[in-house]
C-alpha atoms as a PDB file:
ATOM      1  CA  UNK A   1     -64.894  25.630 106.157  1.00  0.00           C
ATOM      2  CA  UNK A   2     -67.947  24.442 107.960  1.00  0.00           C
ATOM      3  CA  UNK A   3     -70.224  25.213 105.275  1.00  0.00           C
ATOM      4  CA  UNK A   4     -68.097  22.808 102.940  1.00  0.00           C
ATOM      5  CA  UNK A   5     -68.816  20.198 105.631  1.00  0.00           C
ATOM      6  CA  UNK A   6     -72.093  20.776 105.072  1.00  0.00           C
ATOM      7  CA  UNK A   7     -72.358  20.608 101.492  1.00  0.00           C
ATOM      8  CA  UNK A   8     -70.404  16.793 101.965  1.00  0.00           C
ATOM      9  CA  UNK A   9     -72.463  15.687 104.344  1.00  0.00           C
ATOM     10  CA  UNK A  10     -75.599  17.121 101.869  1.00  0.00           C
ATOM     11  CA  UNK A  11     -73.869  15.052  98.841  1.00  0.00           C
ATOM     12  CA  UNK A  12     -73.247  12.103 100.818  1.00  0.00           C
ATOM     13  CA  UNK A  13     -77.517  12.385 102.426  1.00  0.00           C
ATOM     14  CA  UNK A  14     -78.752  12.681  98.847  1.00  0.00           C
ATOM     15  CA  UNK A  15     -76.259   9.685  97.788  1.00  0.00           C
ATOM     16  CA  UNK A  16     -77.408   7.898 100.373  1.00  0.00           C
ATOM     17  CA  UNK A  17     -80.989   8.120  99.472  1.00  0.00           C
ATOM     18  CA  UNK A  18     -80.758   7.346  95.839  1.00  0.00           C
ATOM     19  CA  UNK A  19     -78.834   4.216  97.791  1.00  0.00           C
ATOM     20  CA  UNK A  20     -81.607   2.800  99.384  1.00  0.00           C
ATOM     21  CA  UNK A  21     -84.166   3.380  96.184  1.00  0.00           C
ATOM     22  CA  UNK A  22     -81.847   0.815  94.785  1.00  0.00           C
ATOM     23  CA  UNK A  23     -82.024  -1.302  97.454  1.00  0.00           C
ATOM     24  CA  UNK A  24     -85.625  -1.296  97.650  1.00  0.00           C
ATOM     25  CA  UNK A  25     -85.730  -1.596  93.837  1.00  0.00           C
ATOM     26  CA  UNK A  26     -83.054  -4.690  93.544  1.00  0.00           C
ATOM     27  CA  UNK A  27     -84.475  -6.357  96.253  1.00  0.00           C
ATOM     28  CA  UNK A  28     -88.369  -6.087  95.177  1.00  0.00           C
ATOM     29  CA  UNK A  29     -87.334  -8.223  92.163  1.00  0.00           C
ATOM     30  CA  UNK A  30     -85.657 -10.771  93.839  1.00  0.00           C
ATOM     31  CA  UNK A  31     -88.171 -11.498  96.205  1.00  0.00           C
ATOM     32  CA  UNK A  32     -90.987 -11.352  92.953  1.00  0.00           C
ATOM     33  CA  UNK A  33     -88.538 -14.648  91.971  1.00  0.00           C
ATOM     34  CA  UNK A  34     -87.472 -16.986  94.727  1.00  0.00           C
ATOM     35  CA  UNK A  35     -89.933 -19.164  94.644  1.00  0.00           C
ATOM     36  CA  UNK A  36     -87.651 -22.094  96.784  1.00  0.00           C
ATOM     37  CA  UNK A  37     -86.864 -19.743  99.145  1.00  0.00           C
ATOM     38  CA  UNK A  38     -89.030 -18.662 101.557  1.00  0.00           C
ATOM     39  CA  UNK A  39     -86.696 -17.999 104.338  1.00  0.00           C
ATOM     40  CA  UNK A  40     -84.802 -15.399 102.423  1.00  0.00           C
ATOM     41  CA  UNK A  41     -87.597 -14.161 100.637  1.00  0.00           C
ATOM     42  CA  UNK A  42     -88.943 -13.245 103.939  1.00  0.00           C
ATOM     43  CA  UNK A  43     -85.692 -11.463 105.380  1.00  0.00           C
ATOM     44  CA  UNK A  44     -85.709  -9.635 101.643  1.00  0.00           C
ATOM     45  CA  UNK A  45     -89.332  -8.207 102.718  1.00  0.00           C
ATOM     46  CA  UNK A  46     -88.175  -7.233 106.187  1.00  0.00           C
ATOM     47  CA  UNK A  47     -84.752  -5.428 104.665  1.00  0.00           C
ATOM     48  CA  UNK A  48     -87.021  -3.535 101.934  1.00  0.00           C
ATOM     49  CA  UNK A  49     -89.363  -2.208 104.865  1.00  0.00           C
ATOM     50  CA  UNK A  50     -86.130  -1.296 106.931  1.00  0.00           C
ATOM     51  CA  UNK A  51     -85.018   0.334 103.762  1.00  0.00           C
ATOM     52  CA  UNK A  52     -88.016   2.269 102.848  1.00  0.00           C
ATOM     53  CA  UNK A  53     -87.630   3.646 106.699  1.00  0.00           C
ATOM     54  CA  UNK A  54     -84.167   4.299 105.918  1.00  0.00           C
ATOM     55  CA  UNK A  55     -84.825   6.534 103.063  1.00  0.00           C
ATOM     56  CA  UNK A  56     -87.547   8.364 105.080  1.00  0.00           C
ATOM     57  CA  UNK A  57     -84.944   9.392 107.349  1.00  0.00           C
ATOM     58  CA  UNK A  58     -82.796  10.558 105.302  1.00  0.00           C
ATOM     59  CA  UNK A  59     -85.505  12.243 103.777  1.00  0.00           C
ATOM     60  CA  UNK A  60     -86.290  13.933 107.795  1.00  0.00           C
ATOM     61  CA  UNK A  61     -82.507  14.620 107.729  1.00  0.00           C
ATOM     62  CA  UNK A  62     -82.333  16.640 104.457  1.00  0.00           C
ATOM     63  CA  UNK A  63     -85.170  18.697 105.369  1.00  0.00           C
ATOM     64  CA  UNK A  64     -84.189  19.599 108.832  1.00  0.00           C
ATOM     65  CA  UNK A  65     -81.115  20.836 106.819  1.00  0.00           C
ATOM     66  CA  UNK A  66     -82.999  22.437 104.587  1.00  0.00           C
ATOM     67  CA  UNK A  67     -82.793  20.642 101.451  1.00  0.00           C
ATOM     68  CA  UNK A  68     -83.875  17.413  99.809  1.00  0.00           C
ATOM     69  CA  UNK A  69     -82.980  14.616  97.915  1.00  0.00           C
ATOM     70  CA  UNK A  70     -82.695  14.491  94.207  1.00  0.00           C
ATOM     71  CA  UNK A  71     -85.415  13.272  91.759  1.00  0.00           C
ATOM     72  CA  UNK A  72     -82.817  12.647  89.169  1.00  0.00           C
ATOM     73  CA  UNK A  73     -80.556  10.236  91.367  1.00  0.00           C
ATOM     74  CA  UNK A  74     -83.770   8.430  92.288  1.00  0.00           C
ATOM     75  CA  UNK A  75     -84.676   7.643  88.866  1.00  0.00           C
ATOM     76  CA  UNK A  76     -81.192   6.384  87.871  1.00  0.00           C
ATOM     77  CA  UNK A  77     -80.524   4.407  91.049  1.00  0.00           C
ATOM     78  CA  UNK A  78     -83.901   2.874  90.769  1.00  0.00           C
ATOM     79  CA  UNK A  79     -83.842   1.937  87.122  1.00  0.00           C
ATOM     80  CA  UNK A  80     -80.181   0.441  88.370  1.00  0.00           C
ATOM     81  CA  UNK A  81     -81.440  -1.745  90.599  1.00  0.00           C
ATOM     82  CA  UNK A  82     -83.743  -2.926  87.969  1.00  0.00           C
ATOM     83  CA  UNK A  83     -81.386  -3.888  85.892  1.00  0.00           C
ATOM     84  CA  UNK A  84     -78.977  -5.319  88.348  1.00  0.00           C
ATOM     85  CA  UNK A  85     -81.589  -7.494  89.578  1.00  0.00           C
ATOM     86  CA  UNK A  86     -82.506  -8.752  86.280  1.00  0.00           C
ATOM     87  CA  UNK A  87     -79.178  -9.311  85.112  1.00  0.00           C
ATOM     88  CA  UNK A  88     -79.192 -12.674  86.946  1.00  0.00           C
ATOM     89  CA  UNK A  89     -82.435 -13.224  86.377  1.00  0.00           C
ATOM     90  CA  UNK A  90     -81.916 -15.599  83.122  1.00  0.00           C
ATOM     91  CA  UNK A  91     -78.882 -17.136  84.998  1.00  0.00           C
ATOM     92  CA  UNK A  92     -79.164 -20.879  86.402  1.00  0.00           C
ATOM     93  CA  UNK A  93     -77.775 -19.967  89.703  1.00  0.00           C
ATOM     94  CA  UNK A  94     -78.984 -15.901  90.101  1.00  0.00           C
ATOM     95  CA  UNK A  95     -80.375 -17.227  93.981  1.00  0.00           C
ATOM     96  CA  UNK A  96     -76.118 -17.619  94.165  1.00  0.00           C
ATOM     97  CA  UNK A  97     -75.408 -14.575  91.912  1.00  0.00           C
ATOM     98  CA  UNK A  98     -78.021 -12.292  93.832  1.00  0.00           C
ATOM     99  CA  UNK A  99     -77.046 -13.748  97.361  1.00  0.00           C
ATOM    100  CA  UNK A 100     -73.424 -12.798  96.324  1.00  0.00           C
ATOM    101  CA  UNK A 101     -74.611  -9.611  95.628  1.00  0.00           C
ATOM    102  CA  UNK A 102     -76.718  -9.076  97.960  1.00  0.00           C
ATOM    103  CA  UNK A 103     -73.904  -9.490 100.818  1.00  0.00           C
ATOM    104  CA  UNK A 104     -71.490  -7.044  99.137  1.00  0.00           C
ATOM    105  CA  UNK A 105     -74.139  -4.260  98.621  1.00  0.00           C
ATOM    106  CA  UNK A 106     -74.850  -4.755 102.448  1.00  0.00           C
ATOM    107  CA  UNK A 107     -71.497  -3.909 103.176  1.00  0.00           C
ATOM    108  CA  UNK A 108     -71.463  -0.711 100.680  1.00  0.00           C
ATOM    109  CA  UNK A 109     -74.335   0.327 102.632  1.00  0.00           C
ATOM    110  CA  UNK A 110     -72.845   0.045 105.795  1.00  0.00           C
ATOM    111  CA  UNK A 111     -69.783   2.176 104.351  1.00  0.00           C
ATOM    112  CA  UNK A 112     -72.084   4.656 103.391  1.00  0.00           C
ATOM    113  CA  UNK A 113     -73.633   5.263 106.863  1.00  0.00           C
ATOM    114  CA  UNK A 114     -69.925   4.978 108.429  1.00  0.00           C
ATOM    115  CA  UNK A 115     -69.024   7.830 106.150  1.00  0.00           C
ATOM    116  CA  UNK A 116     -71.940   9.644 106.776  1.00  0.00           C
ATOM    117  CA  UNK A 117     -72.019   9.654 110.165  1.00  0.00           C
ATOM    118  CA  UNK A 118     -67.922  10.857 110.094  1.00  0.00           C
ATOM    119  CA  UNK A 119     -69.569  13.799 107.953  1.00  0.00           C
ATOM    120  CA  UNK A 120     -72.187  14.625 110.488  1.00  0.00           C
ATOM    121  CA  UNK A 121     -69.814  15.637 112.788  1.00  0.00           C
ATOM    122  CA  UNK A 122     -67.875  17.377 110.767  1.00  0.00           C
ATOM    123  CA  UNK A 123     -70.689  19.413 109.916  1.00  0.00           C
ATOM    124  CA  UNK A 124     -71.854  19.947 112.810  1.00  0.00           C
ATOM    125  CA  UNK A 125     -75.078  18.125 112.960  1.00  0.00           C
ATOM    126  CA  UNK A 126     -76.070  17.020 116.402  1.00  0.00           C
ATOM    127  CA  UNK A 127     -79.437  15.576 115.180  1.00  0.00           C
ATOM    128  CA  UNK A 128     -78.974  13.284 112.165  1.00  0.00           C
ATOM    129  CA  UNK A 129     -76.666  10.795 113.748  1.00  0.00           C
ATOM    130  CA  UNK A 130     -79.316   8.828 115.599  1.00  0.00           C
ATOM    131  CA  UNK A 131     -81.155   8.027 112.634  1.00  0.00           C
ATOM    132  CA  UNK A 132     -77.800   7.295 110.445  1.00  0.00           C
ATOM    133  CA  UNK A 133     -77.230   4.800 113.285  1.00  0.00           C
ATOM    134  CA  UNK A 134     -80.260   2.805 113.669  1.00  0.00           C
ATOM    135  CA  UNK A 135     -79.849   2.221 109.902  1.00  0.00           C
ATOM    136  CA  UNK A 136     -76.150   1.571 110.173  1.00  0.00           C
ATOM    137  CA  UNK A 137     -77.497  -1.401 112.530  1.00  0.00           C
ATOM    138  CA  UNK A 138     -79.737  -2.618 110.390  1.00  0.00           C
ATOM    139  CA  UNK A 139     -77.777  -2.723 107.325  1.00  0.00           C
ATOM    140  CA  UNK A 140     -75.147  -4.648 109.863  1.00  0.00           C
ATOM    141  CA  UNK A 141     -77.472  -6.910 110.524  1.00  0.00           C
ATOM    142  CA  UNK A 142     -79.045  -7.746 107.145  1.00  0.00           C
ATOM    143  CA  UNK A 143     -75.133  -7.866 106.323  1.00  0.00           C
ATOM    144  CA  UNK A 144     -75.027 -10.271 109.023  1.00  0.00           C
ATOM    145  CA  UNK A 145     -78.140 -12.422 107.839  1.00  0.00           C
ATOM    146  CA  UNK A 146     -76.535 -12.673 104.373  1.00  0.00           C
ATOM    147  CA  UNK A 147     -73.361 -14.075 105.820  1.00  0.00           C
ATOM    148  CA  UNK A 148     -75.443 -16.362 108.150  1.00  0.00           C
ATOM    149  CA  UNK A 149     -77.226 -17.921 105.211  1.00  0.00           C
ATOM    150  CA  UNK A 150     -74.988 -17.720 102.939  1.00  0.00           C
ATOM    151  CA  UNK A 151     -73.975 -21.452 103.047  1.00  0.00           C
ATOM    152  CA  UNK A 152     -77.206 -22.909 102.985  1.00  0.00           C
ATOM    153  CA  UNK A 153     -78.254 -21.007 100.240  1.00  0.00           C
ATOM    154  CA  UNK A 154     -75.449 -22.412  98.330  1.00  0.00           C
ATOM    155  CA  UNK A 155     -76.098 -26.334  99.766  1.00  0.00           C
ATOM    156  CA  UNK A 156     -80.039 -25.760  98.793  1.00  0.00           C
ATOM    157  CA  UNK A 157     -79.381 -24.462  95.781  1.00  0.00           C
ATOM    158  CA  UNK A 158     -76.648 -27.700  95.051  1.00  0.00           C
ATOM    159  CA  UNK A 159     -79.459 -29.941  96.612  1.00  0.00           C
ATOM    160  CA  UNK A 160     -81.997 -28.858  94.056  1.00  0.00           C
ATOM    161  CA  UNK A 161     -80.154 -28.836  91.254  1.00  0.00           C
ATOM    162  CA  UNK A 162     -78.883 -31.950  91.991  1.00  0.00           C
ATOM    163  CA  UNK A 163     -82.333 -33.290  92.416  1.00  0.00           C
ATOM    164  CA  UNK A 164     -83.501 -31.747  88.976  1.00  0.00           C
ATOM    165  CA  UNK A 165     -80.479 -33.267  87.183  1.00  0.00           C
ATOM    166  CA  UNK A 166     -80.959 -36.741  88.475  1.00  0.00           C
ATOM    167  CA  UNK A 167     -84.771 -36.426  87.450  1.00  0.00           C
ATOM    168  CA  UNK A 168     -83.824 -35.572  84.235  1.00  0.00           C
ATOM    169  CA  UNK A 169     -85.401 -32.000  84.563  1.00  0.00           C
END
């Protein structure tokens, strides 16, 4: 039984990995296109950094279980995040789309590393649950920045639109 543990909490590492390359991917074209944006822009370079350290930990996590993640998942997850993030990109309001977005993947994320950290202990690992929790905090708290800035997002956004209309632009 334990060994079935451990090839679910394996699953849900490499899952988790090709996660975060879509983070880093979806979020690396947003911030190449908010121009009006600085503040979030900013907190979008800080979260792909945090993510980036997040997948290298997964990455420590795998090997000290004696596996790794797969090069297939990467590659699909990335190319996802691709085209998630230019989905909005034609769109009038993607800064609203993408913020939208942005706040539910947070909270997939943070799923993720609730789940994985029930799956540690069920498989027995002693070692990987440090590391699954300083990312579940930082996921909660770029979770928590989204939610935080949601609503002036959405009154700059109304602002400058506004502003562009009444110009004529």
């Amino acid at each position: 039984m334990q060994e079935s543990y451990q090839e679910l909490y394996v699953t849900g590492l490499v899952n988790a990995r090709a996660l975060e390359t879509q983070a880093i991917q979806l979020l690396s074209r947003q911030v190449e296109r908010i121009d009006s944006y600085p503040e979030m822009a900013e907190a979008l370079r800080r979260h792909i950094a945090e993510s980036e350290q997040q997948r290298d930990r997964l990455d420590s996590i795998l090997s000290s279980l004696g596996t790794s993640a797969s090069g297939v998942k990467d590659v699909v997850t990335g190319l996802m995040g691709n085209l998630a993030a230019l989905a909005h990109a034609p769109m009038q309001d993607e800064i609203l789309k993408n913020s939208m977005a942005n706040y539910a993947f947070e909270h997939f994320e943070i799923a993720s590393y609730r789940s994985l950290l029930v799956m540690a202990e069920l498989a027995g690992d002693n070692q990987g649950p440090t590391a699954l929790r300083q990312s579940l905090a930082e996921e909660e708290r770029m979770a928590q920045w989204c939610s935080d800035n949601l609503e002036a997002t959405v009154r700059k956004y109304s602002t400058l639109t506004a502003q562009g209309a009444k110009a004529g632009i």
